[in-house]
C-alpha atoms as a PDB file:
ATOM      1  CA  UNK A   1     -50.782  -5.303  26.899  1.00  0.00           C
ATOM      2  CA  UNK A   2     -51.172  -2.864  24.116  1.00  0.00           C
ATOM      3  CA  UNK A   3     -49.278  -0.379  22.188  1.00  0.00           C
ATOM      4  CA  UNK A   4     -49.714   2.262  24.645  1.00  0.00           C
ATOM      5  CA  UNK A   5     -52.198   4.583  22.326  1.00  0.00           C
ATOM      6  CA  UNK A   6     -48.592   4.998  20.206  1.00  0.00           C
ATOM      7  CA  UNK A   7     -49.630   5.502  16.298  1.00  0.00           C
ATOM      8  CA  UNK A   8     -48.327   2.594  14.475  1.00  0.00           C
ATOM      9  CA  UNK A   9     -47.885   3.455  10.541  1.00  0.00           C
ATOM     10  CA  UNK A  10     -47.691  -0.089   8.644  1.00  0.00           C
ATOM     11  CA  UNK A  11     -45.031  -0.868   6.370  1.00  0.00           C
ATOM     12  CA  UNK A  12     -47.768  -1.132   3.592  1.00  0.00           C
ATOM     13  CA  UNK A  13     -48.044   2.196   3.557  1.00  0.00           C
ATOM     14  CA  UNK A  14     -45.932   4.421   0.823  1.00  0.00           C
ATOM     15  CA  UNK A  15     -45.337   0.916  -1.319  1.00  0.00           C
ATOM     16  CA  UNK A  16     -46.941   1.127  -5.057  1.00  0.00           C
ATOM     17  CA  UNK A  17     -50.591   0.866  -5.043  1.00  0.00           C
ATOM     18  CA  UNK A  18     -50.484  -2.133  -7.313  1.00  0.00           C
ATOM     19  CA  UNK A  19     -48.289  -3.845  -4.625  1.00  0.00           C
ATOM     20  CA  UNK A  20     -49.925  -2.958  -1.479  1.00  0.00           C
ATOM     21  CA  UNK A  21     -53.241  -4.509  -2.640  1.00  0.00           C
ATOM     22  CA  UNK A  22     -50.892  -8.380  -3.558  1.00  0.00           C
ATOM     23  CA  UNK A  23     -49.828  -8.649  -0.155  1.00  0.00           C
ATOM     24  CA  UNK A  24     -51.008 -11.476   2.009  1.00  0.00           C
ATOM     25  CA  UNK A  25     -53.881 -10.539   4.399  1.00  0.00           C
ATOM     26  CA  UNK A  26     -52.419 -13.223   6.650  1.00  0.00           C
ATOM     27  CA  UNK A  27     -49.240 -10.687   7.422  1.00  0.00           C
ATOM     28  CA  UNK A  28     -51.322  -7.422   7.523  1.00  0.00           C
ATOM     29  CA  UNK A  29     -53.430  -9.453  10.243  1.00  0.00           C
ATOM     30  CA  UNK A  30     -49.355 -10.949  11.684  1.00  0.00           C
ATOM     31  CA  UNK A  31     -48.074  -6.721  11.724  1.00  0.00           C
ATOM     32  CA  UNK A  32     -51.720  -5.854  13.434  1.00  0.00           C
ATOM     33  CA  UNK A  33     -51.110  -8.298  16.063  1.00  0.00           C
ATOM     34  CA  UNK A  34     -47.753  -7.830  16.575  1.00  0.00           C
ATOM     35  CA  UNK A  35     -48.403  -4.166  17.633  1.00  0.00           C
ATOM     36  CA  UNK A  36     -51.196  -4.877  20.009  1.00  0.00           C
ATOM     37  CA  UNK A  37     -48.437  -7.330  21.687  1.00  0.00           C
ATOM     38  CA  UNK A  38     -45.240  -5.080  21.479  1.00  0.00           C
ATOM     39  CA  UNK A  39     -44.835  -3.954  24.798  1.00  0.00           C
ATOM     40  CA  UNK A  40     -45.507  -7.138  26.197  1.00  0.00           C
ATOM     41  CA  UNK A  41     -43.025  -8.505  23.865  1.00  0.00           C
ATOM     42  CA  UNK A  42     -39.819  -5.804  24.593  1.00  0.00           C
ATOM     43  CA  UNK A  43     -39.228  -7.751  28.193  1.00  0.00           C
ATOM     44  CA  UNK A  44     -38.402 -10.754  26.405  1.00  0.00           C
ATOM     45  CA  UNK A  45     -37.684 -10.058  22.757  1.00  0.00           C
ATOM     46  CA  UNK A  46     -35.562  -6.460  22.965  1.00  0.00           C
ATOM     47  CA  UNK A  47     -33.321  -6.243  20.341  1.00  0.00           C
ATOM     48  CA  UNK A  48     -34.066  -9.763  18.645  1.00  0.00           C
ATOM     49  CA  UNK A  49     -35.013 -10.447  15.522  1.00  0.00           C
ATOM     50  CA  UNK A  50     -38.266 -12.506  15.485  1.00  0.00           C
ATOM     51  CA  UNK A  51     -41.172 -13.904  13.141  1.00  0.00           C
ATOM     52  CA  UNK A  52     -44.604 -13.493  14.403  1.00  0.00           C
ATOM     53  CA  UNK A  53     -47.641 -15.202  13.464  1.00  0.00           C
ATOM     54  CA  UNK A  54     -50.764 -16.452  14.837  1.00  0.00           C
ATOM     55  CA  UNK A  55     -50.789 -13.996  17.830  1.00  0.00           C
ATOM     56  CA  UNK A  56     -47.067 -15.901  19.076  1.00  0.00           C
ATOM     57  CA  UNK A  57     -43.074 -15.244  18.415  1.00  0.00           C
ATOM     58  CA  UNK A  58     -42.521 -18.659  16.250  1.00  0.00           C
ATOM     59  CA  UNK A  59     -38.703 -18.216  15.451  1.00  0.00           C
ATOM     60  CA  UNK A  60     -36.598 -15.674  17.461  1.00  0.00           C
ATOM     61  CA  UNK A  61     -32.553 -14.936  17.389  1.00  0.00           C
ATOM     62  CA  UNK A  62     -29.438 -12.353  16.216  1.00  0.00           C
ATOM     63  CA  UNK A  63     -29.229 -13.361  12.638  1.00  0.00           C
ATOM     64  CA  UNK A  64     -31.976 -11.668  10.509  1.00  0.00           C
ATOM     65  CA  UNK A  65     -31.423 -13.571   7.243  1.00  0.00           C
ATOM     66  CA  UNK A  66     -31.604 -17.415   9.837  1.00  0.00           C
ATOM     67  CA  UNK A  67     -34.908 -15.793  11.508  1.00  0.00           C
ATOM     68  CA  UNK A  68     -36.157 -14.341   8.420  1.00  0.00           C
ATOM     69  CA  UNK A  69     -35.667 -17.212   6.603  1.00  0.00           C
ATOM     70  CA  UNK A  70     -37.115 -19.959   9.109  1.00  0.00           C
ATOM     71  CA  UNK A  71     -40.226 -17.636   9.739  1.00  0.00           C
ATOM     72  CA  UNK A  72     -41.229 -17.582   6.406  1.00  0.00           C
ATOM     73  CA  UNK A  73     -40.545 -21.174   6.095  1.00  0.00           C
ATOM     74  CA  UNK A  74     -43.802 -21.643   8.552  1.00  0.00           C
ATOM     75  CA  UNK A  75     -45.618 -20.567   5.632  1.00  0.00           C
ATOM     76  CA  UNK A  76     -47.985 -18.372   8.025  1.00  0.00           C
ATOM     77  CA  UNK A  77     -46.701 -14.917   6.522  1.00  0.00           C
ATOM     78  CA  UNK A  78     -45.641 -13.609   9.579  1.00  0.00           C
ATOM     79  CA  UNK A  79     -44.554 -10.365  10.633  1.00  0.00           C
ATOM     80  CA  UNK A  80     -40.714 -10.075  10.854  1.00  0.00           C
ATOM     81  CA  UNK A  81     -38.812  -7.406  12.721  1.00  0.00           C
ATOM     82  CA  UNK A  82     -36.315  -6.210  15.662  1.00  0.00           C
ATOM     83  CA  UNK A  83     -38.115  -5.766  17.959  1.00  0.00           C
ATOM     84  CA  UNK A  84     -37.456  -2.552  19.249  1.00  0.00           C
ATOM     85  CA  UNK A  85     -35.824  -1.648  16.552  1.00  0.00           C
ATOM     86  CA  UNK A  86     -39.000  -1.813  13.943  1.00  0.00           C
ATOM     87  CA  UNK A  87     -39.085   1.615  12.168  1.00  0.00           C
ATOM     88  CA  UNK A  88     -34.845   1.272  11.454  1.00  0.00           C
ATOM     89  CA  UNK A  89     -34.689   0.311   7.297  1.00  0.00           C
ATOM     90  CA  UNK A  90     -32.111  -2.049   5.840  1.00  0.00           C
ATOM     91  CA  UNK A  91     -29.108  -0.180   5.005  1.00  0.00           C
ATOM     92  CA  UNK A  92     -27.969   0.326   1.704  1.00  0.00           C
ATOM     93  CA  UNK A  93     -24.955   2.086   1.523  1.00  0.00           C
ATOM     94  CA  UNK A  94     -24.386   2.747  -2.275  1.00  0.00           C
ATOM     95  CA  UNK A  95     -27.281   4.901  -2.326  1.00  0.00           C
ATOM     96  CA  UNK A  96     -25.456   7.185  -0.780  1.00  0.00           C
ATOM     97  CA  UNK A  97     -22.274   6.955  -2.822  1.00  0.00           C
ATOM     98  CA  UNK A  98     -23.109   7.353  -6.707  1.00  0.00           C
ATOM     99  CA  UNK A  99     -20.381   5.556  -8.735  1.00  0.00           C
ATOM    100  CA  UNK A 100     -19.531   6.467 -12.069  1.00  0.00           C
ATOM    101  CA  UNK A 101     -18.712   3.260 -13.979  1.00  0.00           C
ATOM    102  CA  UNK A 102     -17.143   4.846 -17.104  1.00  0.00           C
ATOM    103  CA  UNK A 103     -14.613   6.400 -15.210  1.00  0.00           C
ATOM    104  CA  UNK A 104     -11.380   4.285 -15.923  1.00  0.00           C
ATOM    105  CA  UNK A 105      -8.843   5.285 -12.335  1.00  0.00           C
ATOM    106  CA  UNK A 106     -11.846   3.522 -10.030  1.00  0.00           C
ATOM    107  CA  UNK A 107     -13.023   0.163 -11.219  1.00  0.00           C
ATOM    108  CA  UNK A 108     -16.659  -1.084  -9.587  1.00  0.00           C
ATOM    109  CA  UNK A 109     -16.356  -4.380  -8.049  1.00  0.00           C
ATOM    110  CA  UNK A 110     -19.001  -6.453  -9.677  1.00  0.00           C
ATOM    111  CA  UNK A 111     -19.888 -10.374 -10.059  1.00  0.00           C
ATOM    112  CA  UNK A 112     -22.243 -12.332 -11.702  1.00  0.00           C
ATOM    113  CA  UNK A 113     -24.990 -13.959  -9.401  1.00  0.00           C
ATOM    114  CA  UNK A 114     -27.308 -16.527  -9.691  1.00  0.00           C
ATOM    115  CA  UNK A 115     -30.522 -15.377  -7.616  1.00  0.00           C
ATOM    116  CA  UNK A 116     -33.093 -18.466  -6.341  1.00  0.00           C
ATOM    117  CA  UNK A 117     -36.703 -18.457  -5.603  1.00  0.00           C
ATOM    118  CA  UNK A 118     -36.190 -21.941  -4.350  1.00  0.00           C
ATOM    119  CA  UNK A 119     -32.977 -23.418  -2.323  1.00  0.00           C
ATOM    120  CA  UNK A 120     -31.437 -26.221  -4.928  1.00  0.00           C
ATOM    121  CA  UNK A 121     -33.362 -24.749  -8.232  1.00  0.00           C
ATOM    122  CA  UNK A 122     -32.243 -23.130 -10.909  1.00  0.00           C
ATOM    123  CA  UNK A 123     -33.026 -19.194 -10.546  1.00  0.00           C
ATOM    124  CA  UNK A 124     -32.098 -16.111 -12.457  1.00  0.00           C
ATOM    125  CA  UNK A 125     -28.818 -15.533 -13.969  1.00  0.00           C
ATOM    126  CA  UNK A 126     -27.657 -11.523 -13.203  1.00  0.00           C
ATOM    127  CA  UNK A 127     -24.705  -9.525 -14.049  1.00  0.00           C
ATOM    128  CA  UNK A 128     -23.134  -6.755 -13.055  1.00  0.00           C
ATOM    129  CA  UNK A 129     -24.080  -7.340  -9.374  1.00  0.00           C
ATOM    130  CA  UNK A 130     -22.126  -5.457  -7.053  1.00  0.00           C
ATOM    131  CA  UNK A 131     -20.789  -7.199  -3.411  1.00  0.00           C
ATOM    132  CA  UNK A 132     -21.448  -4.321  -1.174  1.00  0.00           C
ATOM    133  CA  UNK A 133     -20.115  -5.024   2.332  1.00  0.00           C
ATOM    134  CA  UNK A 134     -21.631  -1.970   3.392  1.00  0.00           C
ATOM    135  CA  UNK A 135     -25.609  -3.282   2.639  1.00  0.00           C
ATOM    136  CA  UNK A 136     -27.237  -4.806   5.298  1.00  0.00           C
ATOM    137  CA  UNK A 137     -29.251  -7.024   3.030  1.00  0.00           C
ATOM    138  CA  UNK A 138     -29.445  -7.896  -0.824  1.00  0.00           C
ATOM    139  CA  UNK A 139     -31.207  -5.984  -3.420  1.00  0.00           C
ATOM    140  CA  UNK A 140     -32.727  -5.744  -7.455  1.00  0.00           C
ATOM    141  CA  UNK A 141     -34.707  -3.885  -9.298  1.00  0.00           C
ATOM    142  CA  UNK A 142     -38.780  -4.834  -9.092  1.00  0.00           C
ATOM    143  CA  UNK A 143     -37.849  -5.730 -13.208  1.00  0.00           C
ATOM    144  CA  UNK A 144     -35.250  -8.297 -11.823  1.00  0.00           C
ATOM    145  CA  UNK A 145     -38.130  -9.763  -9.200  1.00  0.00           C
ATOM    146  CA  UNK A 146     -40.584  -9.729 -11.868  1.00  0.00           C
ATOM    147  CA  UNK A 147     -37.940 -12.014 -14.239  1.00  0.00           C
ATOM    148  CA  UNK A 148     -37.581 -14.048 -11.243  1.00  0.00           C
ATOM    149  CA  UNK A 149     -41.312 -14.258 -10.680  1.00  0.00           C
ATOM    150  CA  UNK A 150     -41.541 -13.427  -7.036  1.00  0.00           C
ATOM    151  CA  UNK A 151     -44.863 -12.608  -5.946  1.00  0.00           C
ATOM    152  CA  UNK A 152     -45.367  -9.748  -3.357  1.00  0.00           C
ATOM    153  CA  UNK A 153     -47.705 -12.074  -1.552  1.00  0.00           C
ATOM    154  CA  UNK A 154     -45.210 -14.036  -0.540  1.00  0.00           C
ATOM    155  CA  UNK A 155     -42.480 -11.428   0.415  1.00  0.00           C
ATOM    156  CA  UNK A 156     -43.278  -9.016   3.653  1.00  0.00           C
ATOM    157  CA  UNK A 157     -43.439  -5.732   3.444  1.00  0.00           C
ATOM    158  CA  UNK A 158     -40.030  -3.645   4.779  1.00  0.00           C
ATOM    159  CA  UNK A 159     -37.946  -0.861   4.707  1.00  0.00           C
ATOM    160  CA  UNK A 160     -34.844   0.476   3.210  1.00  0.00           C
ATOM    161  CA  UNK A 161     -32.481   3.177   3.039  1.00  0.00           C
ATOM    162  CA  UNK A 162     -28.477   4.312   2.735  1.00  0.00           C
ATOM    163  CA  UNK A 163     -26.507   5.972   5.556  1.00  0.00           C
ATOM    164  CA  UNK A 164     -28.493   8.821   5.991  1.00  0.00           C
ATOM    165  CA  UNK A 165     -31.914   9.120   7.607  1.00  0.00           C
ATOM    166  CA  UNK A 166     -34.349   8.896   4.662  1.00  0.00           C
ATOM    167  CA  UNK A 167     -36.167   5.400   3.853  1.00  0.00           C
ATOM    168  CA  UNK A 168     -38.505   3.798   1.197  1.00  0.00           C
ATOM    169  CA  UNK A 169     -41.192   1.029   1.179  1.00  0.00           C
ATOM    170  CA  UNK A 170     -39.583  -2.653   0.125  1.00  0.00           C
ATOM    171  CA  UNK A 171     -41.130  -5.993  -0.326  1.00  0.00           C
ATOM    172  CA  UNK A 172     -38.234  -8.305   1.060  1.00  0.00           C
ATOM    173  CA  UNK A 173     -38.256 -12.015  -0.824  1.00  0.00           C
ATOM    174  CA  UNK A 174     -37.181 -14.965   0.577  1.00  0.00           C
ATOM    175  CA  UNK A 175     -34.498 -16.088  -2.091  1.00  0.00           C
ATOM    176  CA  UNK A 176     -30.989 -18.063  -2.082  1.00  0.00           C
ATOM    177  CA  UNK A 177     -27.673 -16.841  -3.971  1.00  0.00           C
ATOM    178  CA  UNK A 178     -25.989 -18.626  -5.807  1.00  0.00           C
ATOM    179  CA  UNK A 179     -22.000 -18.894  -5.738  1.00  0.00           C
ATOM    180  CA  UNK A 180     -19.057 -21.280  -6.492  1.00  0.00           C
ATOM    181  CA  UNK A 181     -21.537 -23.972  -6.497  1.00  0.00           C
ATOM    182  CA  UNK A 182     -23.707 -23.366  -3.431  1.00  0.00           C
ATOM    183  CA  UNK A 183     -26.879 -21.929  -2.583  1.00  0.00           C
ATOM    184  CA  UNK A 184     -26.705 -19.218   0.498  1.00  0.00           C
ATOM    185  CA  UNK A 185     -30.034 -17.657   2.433  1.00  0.00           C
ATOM    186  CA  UNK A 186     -30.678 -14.269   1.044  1.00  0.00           C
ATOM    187  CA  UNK A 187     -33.072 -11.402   2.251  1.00  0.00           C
ATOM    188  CA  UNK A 188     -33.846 -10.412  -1.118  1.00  0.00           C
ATOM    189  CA  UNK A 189     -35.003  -6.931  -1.036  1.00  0.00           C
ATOM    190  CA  UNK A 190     -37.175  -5.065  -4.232  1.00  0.00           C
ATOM    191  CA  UNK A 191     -35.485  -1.757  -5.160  1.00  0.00           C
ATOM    192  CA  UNK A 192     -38.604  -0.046  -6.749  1.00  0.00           C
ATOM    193  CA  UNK A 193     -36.810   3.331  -7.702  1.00  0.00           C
ATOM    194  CA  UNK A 194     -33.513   2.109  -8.194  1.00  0.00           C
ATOM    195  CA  UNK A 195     -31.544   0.479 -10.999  1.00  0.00           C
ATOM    196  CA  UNK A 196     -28.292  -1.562  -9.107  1.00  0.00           C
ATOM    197  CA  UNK A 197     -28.045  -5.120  -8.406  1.00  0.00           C
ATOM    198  CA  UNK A 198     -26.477  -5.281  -4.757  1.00  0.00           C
ATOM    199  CA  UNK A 199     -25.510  -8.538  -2.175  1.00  0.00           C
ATOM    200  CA  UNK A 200     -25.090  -7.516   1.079  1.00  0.00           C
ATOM    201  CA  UNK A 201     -23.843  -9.158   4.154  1.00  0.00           C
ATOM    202  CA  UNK A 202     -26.782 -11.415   4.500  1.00  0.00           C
ATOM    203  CA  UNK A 203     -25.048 -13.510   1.823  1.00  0.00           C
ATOM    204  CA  UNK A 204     -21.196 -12.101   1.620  1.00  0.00           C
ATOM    205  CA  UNK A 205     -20.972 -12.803   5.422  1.00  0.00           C
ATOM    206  CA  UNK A 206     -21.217 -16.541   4.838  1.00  0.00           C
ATOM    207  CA  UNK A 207     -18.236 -16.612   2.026  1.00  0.00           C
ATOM    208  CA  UNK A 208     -14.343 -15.312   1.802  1.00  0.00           C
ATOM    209  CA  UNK A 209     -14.507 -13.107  -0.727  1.00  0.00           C
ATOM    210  CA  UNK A 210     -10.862 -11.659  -2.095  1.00  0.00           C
ATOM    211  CA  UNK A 211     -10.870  -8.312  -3.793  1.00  0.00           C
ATOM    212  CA  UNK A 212      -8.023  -8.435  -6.219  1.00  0.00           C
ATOM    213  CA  UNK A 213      -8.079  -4.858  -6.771  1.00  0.00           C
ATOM    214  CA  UNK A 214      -4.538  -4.517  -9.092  1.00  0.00           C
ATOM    215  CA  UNK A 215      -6.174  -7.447 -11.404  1.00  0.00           C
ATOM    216  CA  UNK A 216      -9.618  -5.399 -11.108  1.00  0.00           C
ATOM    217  CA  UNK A 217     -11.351  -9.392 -10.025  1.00  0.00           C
ATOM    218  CA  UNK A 218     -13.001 -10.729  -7.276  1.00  0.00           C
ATOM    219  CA  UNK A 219     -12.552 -13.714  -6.410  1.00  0.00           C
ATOM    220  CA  UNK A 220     -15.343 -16.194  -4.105  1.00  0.00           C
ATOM    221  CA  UNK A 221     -13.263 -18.755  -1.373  1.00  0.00           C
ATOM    222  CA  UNK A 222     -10.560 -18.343  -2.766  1.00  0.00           C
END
């Protein structure tokens, strides 16, 4: 069963030209698929979060950094998404709250993170990342994912946007965090027009995390 004549817009579209063309053909093939079986799909998958590939669901579940992270394992590029739920972007809230960080009265929370390519290796030293409780998902710079030497055909293709209703084009990496001496499954997202360093909840929801606002530290399981 097909899409129902609906117009599907890929998530290629609107990302830099000189990132579109590095994606794998294996997920634009996963993302064509996927749309030609969506309705079929919405009896059994609504509201999941699933990994497509080779015309079948190959990982499905309510955690989007566990599914996103075993579907890419599969190494089949697939096509991951709620389904349902496909167009709605990753939320980063502090793009909708600027923050000044010379302003003394209103310290920014920040840590230093350790960002993986691979789960156990050494990665990418960062500072001035800031734990944002409010971002569905983790983000740098393209710069920092260049540093890090991620390679957009490896990522898939995504969105991502703060509270309000606008979105833009990601690339979303397969990466690990690394904090008080253990690696945690990230969905690493490229920020291609902004400058912050963010974890969201895909990693902060796995740790205790203590905001000692009075001594201006935060402190990881503590």
């Amino acid at each position: 069963m097909g899409n129902s004549g609906q117009s599907v817009r890929s998530l290629i579209e609107g990302l830099p030209p000189e990132i579109a063309k590095r994606v794998h053909p294996d997920w634009r093939k996963n993302e064509t698929e996927y749309w030609t079986q969506r309705n079929t799909l919405l009896g059994q998958y609504a509201d999941q979060w699933i990994g497509f590939a080779e015309g079948r669901v190959i990982v499905s579940g309510t955690s989007p950094v566990e599914v996103f992270h075993a579907a890419q394992a599969s190494g089949k590029h697939p096509f991951v998404t709620r389904v349902g739920h496909e167009n709605e972007p990753n939320r980063m809230r502090r793009t909708s709250f600027p923050y000044d960080p010379t302003y003394p009265n209103e310290p920014l929370p920040v840590m230093r993170v350790e960002f993986r390519r691979q789960f156990s290796r050494p990665g990418l030293v960062l500072e001035k990342v800031i734990p944002d409780t409010g971002a569905d998902a983790s983000a740098i710079p393209w710069s920092d994912c260049e540093r890090l030497a991620l390679d957009p055909g490896d990522g898939i293709p995504g969105l991502m946007g703060g509270v309000g209703e606008s979105s833009i084009p990601t690339i979303i990496f397969q990466a690990w965090v690394h904090l008080d001496g253990a690696d945690f499954p990230c969905r690493l997202q490229a920020d291609f027009t902004g400058h912050e360093r963010i974890v969201g909840r895909d990693v902060l929801n796995g740790l205790d995390i203590l905001f000692r606002g009075p001594a201006r530290e935060v402190v990881i399981n503590p």
